[in-house]
N, C-alpha and C. Protein backbone atom coordinates (compact mmCIF):
# COMPACT_ATOMS: atom_id res chain seq x y z
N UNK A 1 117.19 269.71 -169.25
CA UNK A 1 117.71 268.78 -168.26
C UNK A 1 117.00 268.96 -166.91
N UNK A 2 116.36 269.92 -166.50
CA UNK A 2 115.81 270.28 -165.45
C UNK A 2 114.78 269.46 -164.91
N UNK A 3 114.03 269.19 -165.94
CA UNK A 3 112.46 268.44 -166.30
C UNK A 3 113.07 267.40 -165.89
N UNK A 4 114.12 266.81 -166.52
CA UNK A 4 115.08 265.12 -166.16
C UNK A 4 114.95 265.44 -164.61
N UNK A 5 115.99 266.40 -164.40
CA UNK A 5 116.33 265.92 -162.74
C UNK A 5 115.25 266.00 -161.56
N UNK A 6 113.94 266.88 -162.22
CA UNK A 6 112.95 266.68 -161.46
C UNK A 6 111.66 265.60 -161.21
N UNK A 7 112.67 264.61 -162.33
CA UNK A 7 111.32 263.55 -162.05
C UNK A 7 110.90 262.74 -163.01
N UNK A 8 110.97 263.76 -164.17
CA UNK A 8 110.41 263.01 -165.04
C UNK A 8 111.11 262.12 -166.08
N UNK A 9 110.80 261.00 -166.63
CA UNK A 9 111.62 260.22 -167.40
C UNK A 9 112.01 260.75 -168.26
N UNK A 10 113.00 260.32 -169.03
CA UNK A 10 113.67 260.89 -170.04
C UNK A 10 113.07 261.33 -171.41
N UNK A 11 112.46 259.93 -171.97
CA UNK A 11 111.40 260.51 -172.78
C UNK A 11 110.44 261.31 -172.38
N UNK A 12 109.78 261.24 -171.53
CA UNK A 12 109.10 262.59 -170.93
C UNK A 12 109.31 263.91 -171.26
N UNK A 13 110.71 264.13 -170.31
CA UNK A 13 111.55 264.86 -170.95
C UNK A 13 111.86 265.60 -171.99
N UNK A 14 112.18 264.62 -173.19
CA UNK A 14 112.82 264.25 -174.48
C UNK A 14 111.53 264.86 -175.37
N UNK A 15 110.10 264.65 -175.21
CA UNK A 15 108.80 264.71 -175.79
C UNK A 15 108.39 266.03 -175.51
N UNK A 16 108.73 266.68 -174.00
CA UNK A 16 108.18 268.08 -174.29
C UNK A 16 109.09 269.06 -175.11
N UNK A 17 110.40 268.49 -175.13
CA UNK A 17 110.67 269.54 -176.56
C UNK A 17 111.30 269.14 -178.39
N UNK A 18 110.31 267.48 -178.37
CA UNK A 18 110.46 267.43 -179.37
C UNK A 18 111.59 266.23 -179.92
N UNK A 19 112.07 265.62 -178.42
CA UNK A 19 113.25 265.32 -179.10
C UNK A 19 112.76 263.48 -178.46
N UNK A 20 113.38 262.40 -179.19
CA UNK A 20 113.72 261.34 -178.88
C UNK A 20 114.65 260.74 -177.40
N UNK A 21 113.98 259.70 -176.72
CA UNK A 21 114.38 259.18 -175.45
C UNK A 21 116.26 258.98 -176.00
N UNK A 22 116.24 258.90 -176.78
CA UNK A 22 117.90 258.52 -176.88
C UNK A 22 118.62 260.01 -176.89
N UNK A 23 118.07 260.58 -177.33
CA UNK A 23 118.57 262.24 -177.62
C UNK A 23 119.00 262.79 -176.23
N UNK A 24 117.86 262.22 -175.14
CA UNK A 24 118.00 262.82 -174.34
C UNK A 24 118.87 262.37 -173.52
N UNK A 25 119.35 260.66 -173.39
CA UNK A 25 120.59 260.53 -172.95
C UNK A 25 121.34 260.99 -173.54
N UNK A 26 121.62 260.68 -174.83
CA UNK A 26 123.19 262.07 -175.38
C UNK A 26 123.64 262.68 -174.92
N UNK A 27 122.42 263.45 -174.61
CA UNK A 27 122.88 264.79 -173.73
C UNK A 27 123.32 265.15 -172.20
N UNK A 28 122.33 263.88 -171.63
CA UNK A 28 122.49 263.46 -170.10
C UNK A 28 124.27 263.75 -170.30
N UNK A 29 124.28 263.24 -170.94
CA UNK A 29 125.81 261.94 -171.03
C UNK A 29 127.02 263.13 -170.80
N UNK A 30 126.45 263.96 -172.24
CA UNK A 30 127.04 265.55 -172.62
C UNK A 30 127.28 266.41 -171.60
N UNK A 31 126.38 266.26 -170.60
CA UNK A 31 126.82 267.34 -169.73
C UNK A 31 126.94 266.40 -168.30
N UNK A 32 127.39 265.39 -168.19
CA UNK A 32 127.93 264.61 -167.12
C UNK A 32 126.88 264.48 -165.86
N UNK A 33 125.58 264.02 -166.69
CA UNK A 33 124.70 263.55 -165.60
C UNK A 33 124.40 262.02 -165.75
N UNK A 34 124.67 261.48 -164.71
CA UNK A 34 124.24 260.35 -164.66
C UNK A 34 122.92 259.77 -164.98
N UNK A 35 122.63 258.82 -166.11
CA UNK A 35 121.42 258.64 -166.10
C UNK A 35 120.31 257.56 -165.06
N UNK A 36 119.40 257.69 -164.51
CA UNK A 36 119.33 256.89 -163.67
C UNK A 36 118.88 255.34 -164.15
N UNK A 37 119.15 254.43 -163.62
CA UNK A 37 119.33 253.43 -163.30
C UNK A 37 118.30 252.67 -163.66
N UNK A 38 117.86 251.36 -164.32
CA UNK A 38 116.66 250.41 -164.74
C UNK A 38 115.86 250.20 -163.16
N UNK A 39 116.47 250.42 -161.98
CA UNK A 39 116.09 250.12 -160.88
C UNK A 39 115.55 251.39 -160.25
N UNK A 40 116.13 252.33 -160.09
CA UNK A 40 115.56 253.77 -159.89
C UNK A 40 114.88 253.87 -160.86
N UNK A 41 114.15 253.60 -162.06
CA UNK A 41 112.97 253.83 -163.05
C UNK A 41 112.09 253.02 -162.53
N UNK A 42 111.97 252.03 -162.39
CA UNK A 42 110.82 251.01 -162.07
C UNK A 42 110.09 250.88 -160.47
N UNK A 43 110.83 251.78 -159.70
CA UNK A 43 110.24 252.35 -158.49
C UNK A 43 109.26 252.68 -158.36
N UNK A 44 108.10 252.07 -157.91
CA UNK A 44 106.38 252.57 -158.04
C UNK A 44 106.16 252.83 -156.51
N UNK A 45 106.73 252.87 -155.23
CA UNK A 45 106.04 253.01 -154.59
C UNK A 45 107.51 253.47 -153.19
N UNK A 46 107.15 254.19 -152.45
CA UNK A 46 107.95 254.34 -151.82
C UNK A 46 107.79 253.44 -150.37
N UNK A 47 109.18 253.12 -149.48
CA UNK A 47 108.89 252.05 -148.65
C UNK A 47 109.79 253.11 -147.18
N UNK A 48 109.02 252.69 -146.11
CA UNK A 48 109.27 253.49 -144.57
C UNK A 48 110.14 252.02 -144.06
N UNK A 49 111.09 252.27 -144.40
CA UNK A 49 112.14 251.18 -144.07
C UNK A 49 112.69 250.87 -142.28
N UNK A 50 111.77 252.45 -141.70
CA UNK A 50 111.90 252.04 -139.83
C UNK A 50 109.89 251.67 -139.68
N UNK A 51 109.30 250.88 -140.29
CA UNK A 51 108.15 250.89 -140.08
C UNK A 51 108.36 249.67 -139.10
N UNK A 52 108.82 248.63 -138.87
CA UNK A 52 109.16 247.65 -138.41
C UNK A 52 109.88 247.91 -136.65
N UNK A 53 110.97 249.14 -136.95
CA UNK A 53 111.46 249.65 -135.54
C UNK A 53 110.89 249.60 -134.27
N UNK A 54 109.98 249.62 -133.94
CA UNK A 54 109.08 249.48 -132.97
C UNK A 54 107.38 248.98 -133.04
N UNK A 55 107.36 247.62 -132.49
CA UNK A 55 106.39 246.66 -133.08
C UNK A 55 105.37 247.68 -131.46
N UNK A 56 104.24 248.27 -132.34
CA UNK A 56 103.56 249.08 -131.11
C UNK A 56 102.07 249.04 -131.53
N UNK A 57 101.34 248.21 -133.10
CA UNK A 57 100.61 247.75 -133.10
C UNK A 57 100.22 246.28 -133.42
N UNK A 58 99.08 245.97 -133.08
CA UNK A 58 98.79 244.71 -133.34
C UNK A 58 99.04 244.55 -135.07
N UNK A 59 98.86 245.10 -135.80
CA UNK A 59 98.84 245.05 -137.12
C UNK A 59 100.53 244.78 -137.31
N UNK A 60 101.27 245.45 -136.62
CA UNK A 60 102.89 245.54 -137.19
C UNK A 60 103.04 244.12 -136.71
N UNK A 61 102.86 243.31 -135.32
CA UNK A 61 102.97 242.05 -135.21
C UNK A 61 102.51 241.08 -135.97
N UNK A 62 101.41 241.54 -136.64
CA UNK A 62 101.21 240.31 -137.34
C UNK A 62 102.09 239.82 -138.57
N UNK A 63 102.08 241.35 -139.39
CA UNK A 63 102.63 241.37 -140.57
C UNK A 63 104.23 240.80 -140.04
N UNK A 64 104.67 241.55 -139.48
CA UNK A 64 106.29 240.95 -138.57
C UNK A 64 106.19 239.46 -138.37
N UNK A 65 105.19 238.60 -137.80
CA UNK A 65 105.56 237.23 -137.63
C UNK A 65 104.82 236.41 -139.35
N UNK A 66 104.45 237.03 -140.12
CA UNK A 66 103.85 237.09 -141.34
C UNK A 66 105.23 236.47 -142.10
């Protein structure tokens, strides 16, 4: 479960010891971890959600009136 909570997908997971992506929710399940979410999986990129906070280059204005 460790491998899970650090990152890696379940089958990931599930594959370094052999076992099937479903196996490994079972077990999620088994020991009361939440599995994460179709939306927390498909996350490719992380976003600076105060990048916008203070318009201090020409580039942030543009994209801002963009």
């Amino acid at each position: 479960m460790a491998v899970y909570l650090a990152g890696a997908s379940r089958r990931e997971a599930a594959a370094m010891f052999g076992y099937s992506g479903d196996a490994c929710l079972k077990a999620l399940k088994r020991r009361g971890i939440t599995p994460r979410s179709y939306e927390e999986v498909c996350i490719r990129y992380s976003v600076d959600e105060t990048f916008f906070d203070c318009i201090d280059t020409e580039e942030k204005a543009y994209w801002l009136g963009f």
